[in-house]
N, C-alpha and C. Protein backbone atom coordinates (compact mmCIF):
# COMPACT_ATOMS: atom_id res chain seq x y z
N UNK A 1 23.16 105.68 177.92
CA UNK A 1 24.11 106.67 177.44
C UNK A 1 23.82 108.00 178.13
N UNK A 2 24.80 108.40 179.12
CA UNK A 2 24.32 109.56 180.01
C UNK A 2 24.64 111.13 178.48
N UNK A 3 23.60 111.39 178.93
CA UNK A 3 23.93 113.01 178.00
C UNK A 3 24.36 114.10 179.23
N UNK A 4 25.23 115.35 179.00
CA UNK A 4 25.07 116.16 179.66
C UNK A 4 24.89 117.22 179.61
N UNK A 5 23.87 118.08 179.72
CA UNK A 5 24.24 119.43 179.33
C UNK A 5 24.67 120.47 180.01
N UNK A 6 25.99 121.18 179.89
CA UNK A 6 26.09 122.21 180.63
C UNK A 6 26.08 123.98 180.01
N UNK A 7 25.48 124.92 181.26
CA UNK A 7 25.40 125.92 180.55
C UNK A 7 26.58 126.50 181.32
N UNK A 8 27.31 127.58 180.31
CA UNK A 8 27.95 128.40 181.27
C UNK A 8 28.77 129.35 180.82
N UNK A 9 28.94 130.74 181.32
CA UNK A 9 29.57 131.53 180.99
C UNK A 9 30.49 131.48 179.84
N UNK A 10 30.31 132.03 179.00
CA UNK A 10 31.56 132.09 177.79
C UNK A 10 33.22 132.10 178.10
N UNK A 11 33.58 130.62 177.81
CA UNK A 11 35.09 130.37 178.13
C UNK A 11 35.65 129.76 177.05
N UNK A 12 36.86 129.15 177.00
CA UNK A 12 37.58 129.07 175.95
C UNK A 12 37.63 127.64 175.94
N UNK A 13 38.46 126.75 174.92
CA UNK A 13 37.96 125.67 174.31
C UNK A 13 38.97 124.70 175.68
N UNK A 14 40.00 125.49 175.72
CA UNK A 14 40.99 124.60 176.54
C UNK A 14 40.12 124.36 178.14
N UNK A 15 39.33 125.55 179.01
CA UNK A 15 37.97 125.86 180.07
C UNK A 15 37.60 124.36 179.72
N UNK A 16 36.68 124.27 178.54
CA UNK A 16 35.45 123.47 178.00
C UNK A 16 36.48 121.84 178.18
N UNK A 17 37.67 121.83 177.55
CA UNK A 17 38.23 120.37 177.81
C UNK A 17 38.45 119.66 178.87
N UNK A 18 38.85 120.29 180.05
CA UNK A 18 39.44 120.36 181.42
C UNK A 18 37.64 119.58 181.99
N UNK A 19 36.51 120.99 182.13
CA UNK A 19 35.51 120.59 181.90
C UNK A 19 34.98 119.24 181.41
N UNK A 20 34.89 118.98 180.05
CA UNK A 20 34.54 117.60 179.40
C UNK A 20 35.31 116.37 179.95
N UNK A 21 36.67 116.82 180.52
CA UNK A 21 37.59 115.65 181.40
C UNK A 21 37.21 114.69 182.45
N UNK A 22 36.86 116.24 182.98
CA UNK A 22 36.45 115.62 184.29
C UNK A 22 35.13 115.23 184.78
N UNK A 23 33.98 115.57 183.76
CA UNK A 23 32.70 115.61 184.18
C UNK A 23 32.45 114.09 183.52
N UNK A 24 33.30 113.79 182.56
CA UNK A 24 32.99 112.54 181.95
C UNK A 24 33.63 111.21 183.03
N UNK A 25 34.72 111.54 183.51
CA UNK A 25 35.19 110.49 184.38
C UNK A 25 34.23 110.63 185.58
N UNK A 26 33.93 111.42 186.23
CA UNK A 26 33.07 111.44 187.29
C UNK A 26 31.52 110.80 186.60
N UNK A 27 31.29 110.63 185.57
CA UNK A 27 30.22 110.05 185.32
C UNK A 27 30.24 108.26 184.88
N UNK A 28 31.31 108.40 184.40
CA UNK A 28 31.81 106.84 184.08
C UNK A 28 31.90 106.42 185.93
N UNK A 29 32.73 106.84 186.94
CA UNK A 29 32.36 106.35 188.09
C UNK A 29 31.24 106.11 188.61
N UNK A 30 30.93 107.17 188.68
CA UNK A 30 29.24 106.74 189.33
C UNK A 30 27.95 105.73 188.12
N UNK A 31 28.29 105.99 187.15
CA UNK A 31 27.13 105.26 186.04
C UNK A 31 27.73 103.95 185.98
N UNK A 32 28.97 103.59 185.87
CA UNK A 32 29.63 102.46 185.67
C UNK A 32 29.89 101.91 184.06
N UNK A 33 29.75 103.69 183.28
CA UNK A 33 29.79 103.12 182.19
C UNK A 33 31.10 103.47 181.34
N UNK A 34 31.43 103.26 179.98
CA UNK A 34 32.55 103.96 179.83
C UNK A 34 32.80 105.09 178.56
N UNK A 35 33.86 105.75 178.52
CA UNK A 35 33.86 107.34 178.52
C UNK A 35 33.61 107.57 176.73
N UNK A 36 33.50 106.29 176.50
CA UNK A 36 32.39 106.68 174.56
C UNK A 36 30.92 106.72 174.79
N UNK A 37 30.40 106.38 176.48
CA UNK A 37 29.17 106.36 176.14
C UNK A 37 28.35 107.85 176.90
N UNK A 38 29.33 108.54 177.09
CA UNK A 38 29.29 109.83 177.46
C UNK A 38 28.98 110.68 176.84
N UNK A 39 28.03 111.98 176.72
CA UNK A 39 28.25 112.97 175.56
C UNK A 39 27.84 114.31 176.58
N UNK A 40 28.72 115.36 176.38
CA UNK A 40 28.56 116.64 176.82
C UNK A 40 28.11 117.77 175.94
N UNK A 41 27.15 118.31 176.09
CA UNK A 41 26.59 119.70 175.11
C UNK A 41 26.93 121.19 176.33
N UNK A 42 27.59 121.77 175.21
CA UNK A 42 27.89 123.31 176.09
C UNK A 42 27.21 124.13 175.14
N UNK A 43 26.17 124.76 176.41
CA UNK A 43 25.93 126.39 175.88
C UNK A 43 26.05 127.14 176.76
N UNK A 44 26.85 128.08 175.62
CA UNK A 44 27.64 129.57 175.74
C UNK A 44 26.24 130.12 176.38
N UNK A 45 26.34 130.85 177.50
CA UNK A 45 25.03 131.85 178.15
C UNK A 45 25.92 133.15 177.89
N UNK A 46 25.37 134.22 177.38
CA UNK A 46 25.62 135.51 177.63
C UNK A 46 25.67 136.17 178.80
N UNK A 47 26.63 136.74 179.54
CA UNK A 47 26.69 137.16 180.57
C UNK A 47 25.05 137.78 181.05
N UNK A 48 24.99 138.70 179.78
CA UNK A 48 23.78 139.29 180.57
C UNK A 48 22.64 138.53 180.04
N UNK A 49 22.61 137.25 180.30
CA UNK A 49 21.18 136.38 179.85
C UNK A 49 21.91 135.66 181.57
N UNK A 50 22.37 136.20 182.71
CA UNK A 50 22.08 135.51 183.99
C UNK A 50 22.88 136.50 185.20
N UNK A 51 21.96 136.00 186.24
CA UNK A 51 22.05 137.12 187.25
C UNK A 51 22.21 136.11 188.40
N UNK A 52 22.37 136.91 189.43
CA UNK A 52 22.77 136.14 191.17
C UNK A 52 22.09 137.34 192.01
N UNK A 53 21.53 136.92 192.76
CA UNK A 53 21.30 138.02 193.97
C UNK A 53 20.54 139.38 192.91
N UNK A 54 20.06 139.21 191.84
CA UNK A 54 19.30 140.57 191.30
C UNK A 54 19.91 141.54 190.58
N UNK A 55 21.56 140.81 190.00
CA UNK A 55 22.46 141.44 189.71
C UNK A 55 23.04 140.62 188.03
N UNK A 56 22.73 141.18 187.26
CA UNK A 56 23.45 140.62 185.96
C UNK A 56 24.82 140.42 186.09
N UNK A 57 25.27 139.27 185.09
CA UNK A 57 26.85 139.03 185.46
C UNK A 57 28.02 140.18 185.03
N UNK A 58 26.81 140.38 183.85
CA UNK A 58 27.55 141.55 183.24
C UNK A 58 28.08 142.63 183.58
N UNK A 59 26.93 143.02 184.79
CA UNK A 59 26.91 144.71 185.72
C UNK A 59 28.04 144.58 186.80
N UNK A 60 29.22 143.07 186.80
CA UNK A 60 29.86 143.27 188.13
C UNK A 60 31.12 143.29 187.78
């Protein structure tokens, strides 16, 4: 049973479905398994709990 967790910027539920769509079919392809034995966990990161290049997401 593949788990997945993704982190990522605070988006909206319709973001997160599109998301859960497609990350689950791309995993049923490659695992060969099927899409009940899938499970996705999202956490919300606070902009300013992540940075790029030394730069919070928040500060841009």
């Amino acid at each position: 049973m593949p788990i997945v967790h993704i982190d990522l910027l605070p988006r909206d539920a319709e973001v997160k479905r599109k998301v859960a769509k497609e990350v689950t079919e791309a995993i049923c392809r490659a695992a060969s398994c099927p899409p009940e034995a899938v499970s996705i966990i999202f956490y919300d990161m606070p902009a300013e709990s992540y940075a790029v290049a030394g730069k919070l997401h928040c500060d841009k």
